[in-house]
Every structure is written in structure tokens, then in C-alpha cells.
C-alpha atoms as a PDB file:
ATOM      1  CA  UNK A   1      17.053  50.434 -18.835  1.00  0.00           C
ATOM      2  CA  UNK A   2      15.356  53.537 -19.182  1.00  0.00           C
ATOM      3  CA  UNK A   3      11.712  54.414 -19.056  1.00  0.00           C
ATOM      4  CA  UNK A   4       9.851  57.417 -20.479  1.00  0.00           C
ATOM      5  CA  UNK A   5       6.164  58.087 -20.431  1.00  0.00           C
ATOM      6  CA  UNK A   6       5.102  61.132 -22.454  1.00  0.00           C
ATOM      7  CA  UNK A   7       1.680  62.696 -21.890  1.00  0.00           C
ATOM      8  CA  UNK A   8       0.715  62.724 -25.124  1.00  0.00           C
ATOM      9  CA  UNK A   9      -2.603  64.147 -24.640  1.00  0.00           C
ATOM     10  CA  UNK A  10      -4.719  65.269 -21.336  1.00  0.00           C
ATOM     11  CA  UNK A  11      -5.307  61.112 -20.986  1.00  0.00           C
ATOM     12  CA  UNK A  12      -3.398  60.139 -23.333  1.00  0.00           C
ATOM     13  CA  UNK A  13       0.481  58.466 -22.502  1.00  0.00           C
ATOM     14  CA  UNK A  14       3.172  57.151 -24.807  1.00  0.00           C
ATOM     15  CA  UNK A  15       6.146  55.132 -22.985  1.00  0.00           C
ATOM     16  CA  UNK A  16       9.214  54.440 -25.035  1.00  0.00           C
ATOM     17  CA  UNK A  17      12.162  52.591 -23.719  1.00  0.00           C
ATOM     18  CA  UNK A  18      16.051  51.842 -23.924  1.00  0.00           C
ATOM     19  CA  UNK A  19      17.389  48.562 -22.887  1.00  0.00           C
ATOM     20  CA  UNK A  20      20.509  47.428 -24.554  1.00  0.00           C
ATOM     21  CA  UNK A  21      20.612  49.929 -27.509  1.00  0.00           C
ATOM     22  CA  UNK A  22      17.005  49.516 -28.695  1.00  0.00           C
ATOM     23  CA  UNK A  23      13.857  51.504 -28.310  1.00  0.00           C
ATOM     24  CA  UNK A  24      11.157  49.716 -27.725  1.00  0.00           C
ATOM     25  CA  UNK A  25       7.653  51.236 -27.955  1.00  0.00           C
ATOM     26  CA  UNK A  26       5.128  50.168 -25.452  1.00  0.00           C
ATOM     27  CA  UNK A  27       1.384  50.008 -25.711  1.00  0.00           C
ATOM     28  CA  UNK A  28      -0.808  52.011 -23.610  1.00  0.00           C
ATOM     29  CA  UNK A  29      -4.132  51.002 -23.603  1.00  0.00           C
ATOM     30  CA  UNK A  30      -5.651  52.843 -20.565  1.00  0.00           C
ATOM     31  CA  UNK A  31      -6.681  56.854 -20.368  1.00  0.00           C
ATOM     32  CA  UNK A  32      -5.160  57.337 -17.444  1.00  0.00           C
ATOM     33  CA  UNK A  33      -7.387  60.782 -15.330  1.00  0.00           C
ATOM     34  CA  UNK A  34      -4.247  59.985 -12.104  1.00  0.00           C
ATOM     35  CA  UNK A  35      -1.794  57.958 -13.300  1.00  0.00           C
ATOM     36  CA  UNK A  36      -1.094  55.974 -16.233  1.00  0.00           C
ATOM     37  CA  UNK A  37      -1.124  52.260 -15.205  1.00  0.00           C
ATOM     38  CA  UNK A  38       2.259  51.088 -16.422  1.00  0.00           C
ATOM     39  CA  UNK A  39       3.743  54.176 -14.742  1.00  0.00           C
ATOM     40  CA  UNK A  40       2.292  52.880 -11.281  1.00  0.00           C
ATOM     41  CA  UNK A  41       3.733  49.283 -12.334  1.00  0.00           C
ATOM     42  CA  UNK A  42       7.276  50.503 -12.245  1.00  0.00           C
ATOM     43  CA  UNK A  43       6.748  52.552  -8.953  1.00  0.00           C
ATOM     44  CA  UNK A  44       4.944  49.286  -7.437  1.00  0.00           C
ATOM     45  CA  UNK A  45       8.115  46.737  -8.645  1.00  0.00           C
ATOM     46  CA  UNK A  46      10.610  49.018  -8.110  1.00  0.00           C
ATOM     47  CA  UNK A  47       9.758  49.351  -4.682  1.00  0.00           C
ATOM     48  CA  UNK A  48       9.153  45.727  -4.060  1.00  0.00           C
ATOM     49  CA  UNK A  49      12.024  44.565  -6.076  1.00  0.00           C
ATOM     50  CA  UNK A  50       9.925  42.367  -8.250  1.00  0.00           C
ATOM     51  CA  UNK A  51      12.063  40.641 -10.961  1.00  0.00           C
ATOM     52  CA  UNK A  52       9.099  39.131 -13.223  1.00  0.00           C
ATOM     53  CA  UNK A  53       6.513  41.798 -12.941  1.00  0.00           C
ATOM     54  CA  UNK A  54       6.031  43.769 -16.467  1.00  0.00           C
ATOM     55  CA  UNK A  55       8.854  46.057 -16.184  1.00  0.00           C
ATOM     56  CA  UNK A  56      11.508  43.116 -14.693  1.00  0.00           C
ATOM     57  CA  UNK A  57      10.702  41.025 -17.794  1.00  0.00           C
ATOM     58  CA  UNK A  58      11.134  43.689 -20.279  1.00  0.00           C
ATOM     59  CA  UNK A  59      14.524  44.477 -18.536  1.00  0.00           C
ATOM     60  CA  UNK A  60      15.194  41.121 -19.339  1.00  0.00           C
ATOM     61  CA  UNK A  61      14.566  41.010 -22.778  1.00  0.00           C
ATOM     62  CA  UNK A  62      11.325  40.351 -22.968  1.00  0.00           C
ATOM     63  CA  UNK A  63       9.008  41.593 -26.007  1.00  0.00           C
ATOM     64  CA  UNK A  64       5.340  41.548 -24.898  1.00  0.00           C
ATOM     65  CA  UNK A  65       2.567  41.750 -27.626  1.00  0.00           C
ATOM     66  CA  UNK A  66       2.260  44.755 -28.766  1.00  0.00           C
ATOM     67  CA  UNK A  67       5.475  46.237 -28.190  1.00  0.00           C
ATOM     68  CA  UNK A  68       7.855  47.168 -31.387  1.00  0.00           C
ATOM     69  CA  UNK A  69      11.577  48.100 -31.859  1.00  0.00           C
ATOM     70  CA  UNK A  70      11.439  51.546 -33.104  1.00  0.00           C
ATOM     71  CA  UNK A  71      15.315  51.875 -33.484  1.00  0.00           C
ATOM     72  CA  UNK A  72      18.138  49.168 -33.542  1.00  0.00           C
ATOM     73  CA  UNK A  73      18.438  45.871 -33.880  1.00  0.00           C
ATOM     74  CA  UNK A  74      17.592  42.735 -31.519  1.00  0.00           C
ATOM     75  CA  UNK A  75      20.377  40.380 -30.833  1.00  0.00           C
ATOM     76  CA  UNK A  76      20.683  37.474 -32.228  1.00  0.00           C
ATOM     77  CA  UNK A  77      18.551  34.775 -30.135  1.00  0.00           C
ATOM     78  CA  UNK A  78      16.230  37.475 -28.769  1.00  0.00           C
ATOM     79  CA  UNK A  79      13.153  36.044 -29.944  1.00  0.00           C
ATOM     80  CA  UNK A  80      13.912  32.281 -27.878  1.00  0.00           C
ATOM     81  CA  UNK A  81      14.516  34.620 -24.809  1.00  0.00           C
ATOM     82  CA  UNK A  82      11.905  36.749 -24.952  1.00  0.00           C
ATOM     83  CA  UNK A  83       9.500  33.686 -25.075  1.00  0.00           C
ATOM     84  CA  UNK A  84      11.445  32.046 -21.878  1.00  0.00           C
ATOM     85  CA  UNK A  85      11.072  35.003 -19.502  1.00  0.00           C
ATOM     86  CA  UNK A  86       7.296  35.545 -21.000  1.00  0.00           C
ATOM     87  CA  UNK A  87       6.659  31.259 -20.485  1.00  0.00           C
ATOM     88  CA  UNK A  88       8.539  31.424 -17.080  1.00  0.00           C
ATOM     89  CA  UNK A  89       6.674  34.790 -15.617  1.00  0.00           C
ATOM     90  CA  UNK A  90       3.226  32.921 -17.061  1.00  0.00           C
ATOM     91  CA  UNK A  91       4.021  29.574 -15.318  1.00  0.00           C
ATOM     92  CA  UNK A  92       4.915  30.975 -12.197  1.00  0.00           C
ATOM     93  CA  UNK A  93       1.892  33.558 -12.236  1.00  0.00           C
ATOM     94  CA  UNK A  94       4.344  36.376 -11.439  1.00  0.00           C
ATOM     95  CA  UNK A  95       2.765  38.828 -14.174  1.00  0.00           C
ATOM     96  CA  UNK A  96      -0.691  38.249 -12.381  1.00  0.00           C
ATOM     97  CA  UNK A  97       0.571  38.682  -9.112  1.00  0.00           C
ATOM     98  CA  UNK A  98       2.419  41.429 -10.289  1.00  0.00           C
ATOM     99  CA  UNK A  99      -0.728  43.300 -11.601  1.00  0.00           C
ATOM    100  CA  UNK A 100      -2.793  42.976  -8.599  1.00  0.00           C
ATOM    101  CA  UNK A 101      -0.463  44.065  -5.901  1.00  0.00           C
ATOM    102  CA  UNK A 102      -0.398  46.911  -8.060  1.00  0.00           C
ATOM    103  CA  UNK A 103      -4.281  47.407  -8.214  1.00  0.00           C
ATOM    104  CA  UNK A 104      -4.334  47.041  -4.360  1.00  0.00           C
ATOM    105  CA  UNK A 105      -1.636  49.476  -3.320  1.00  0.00           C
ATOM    106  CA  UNK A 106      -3.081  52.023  -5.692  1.00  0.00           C
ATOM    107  CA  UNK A 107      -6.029  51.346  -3.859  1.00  0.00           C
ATOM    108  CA  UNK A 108      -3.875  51.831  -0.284  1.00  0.00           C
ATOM    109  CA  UNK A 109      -2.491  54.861  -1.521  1.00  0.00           C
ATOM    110  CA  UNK A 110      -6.320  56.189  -2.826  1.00  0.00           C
ATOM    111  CA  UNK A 111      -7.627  55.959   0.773  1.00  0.00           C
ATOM    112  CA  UNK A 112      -4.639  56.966   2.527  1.00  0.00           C
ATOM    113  CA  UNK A 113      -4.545  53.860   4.211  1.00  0.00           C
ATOM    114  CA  UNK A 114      -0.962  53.833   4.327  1.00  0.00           C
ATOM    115  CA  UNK A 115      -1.272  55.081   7.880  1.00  0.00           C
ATOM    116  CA  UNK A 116      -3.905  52.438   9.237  1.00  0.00           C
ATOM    117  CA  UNK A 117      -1.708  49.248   8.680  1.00  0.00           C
ATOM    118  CA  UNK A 118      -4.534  46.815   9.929  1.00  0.00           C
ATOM    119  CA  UNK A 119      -6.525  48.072   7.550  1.00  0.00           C
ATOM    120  CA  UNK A 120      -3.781  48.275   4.426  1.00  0.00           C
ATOM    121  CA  UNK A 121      -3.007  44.464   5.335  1.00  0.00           C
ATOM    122  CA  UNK A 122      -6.756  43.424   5.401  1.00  0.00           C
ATOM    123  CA  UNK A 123      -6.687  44.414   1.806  1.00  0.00           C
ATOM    124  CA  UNK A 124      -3.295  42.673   0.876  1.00  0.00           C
ATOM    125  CA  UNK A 125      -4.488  40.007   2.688  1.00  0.00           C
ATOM    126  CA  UNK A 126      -7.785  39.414   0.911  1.00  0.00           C
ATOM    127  CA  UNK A 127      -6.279  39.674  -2.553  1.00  0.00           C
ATOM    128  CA  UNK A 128      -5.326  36.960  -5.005  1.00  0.00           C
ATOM    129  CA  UNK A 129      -2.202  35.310  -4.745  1.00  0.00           C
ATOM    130  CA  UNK A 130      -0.009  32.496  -6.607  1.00  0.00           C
ATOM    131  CA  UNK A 131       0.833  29.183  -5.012  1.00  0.00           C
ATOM    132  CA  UNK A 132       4.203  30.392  -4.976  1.00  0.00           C
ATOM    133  CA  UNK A 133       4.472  34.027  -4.371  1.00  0.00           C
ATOM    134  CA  UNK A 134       7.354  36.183  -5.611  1.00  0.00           C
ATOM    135  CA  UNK A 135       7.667  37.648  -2.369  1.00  0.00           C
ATOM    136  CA  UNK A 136       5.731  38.177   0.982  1.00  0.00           C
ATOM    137  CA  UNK A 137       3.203  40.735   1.238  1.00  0.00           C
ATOM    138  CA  UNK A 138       4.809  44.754   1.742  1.00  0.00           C
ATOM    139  CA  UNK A 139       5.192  45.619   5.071  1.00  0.00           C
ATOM    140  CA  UNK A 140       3.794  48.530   6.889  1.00  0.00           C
ATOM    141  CA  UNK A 141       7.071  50.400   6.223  1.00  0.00           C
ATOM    142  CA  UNK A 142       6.934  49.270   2.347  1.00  0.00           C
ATOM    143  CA  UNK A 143       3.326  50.543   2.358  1.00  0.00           C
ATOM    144  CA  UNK A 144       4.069  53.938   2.834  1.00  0.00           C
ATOM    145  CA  UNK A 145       6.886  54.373   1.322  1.00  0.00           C
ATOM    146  CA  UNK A 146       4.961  52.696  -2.206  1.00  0.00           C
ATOM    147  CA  UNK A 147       2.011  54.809  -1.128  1.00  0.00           C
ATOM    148  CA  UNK A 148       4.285  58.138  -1.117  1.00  0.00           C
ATOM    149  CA  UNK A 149       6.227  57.221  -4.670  1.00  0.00           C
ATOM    150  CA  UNK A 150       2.767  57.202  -6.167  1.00  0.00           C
ATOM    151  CA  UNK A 151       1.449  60.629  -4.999  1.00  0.00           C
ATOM    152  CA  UNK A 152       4.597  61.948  -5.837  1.00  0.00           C
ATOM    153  CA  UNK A 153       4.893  60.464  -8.860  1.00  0.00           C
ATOM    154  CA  UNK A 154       0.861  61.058 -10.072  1.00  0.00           C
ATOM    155  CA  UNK A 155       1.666  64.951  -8.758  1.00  0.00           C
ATOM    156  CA  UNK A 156       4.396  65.218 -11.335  1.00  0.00           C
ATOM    157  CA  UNK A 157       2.531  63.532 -13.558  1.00  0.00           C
ATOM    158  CA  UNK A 158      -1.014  65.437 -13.893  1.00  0.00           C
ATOM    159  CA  UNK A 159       1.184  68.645 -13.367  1.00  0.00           C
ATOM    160  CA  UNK A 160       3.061  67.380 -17.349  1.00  0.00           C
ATOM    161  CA  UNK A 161       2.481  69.430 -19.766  1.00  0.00           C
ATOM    162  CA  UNK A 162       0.973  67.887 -23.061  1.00  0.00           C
ATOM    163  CA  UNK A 163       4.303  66.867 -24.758  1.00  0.00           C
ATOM    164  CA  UNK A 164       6.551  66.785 -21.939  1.00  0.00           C
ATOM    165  CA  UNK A 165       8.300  63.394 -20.175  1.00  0.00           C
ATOM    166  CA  UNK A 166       9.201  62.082 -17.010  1.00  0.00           C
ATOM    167  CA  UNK A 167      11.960  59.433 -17.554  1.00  0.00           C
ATOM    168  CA  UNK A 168      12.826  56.580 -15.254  1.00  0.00           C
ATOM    169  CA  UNK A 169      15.568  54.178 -14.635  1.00  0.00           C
ATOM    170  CA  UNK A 170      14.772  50.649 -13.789  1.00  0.00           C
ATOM    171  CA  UNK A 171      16.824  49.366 -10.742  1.00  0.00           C
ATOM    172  CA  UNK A 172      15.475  47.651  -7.989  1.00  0.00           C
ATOM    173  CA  UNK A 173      15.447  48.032  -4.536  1.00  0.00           C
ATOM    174  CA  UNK A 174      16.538  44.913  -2.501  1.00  0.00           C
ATOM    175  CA  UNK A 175      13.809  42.692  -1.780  1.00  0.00           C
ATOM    176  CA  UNK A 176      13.906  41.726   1.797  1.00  0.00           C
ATOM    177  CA  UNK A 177      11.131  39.601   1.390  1.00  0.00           C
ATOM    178  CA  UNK A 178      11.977  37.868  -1.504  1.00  0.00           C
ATOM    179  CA  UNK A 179      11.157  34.063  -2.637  1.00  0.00           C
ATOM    180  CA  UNK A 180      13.747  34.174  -4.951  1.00  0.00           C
END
């Protein structure tokens, strides 16, 4: 699957993607002044190797509100599997989880805390977490290697021209620290 966020104004981001010879368009509904939020998602799950986060379950064939097929055609018995992955990343809180490890290690990154590991934990440690967890909290070697995608990745990013892309491709790393 491939990602591509366009800065479509000075805060302004369009993200388009191909997964199995479709485009999908994706909603963005924040005005991003460092770095559009579903751009820091798929630095965040990448990393971690989260398979129901957002960008997991659309790599999966999942259609969340919002989004539209802008060119080709859904296969046949799309629909039913779209609204497994979405039922099965709701029940098992993933999504949520998902969205505030990303928060928090935006946060880490922010204060440069990547270096200060008791302190980077203390905030991973005081955040919200599902009964069953997709995975165990980053590591201090995770930390800064998440914290150095996203300044690298919000550098690129704020130096985009209005009109230009940056295109990703979704794999995902190992996760060590897995529950799955």
C-alpha cells in the first residue's frame, strides 16, 4: 500500500492511497502547523508494527467513514470485510490505543524527551491503555528512533511546497513486543 499526503495549502493536507488497485481518498480533518496527524500515525505504527492502528486496518481493507474510492473498483465482499477489521479493531480497543500512543510520543518527541527515558516512560506509563494491549509499551531504543522519524519526517514536511507530496509505503517493522 502506498501513502501520499499532499500539502494542499500552508495547513491544509490531502492523503490519497493505493491498496490493491484502488485509490482511496482519506479525510483530513486537522490543520496541521508541524505535522499532519495521520502522517504521524503511520510513522508511530510503522515503527511499532501495529497491525490494527488506522493505517494497519486500511491495509487490510478497511473503509473508515469518510473515506471514498476515487478510482477502481472494490472486490467483491469488501464491504463484510471492511466492517470485520473496523468491529474487530473497535472490540479490541486497538484504534484507541493506537491514537494515544501516538498523541504521547508526539509529545516525547516535542520535549526531546527521547533522551531522558525515565521521564519518556513516566508518560507512556501514565497514559490510557486497553485490557489487552496490542503490544508492550516502546522501549527506550523504540523511543528514539519514533522520536527521530517524526522530526525528520515534520522537517520534510513544513519544508513541502504547496502542491508537492511525500509518498509512503506501508510495511511494518517487526514487533518485538507484540501481543499478537
Amino acid at each position: 500500500m502506498e501513502i501520499t499526503f499532499t500539502r494542499s495549502g500552508e495547513r491544509a493536507c490531502a492523503t490519497a492511497v493505493r491498496r490493491q488497485g484502488l485509490t482511496l481518498s482519506v479525510p483530513t480533518y486537522d490543520r496541521p502547523t508541524c505535522l499532519p496527524h495521520d502522517l504521524a500515525h503511520l510513522i508511530v505504527e510503522r515503527e511499532l508494527g501495529l497491525r490494527r492502528g488506522f493505517w494497519g486496518c486500511v491495509a487490510e481493507g478497511a473503509l473508515f467513514p469518510g473515506m471514498s474510492v476515487v478510482e477502481g473498483r472494490q472486490p467483491p465482499r469488501a464491504a463484510a470485510q471492511s466492517k470485520r477489521i473496523l468491529h474487530e479493531m473497535q472490540a479490541e480497543q486497538h484504534g484507541t490505543e493506537a491514537e494515544v500512543l501516538v498523541s504521547v510520543l508526539e509529545t516525547i518527541a516535542q520535549r526531546k524527551l527521547e533522551t531522558d527515558y525515565p521521564a519518556a516512560r513516566a508518560l507512556l506509563d501514565a497514559m490510557w491503555r486497553p485490557i489487552r494491549p496490542a503490544r508492550e509499551l516502546p522501549n527506550a531504543q523504540e523511543i528514539r528512533r519514533i522520536c527521530m522519524a517524526l522530526r525528520d519526517t515534520q522537517e520534510q514536511w513544513q519544508a513541502l511546497p504547496v502542491g508537492q507530496s511525500l509518498t509512503f509505503s506501508w510495511s511494518l517493522r517487526p514487533a518485538k513486543n507484540s501481543r499478537h
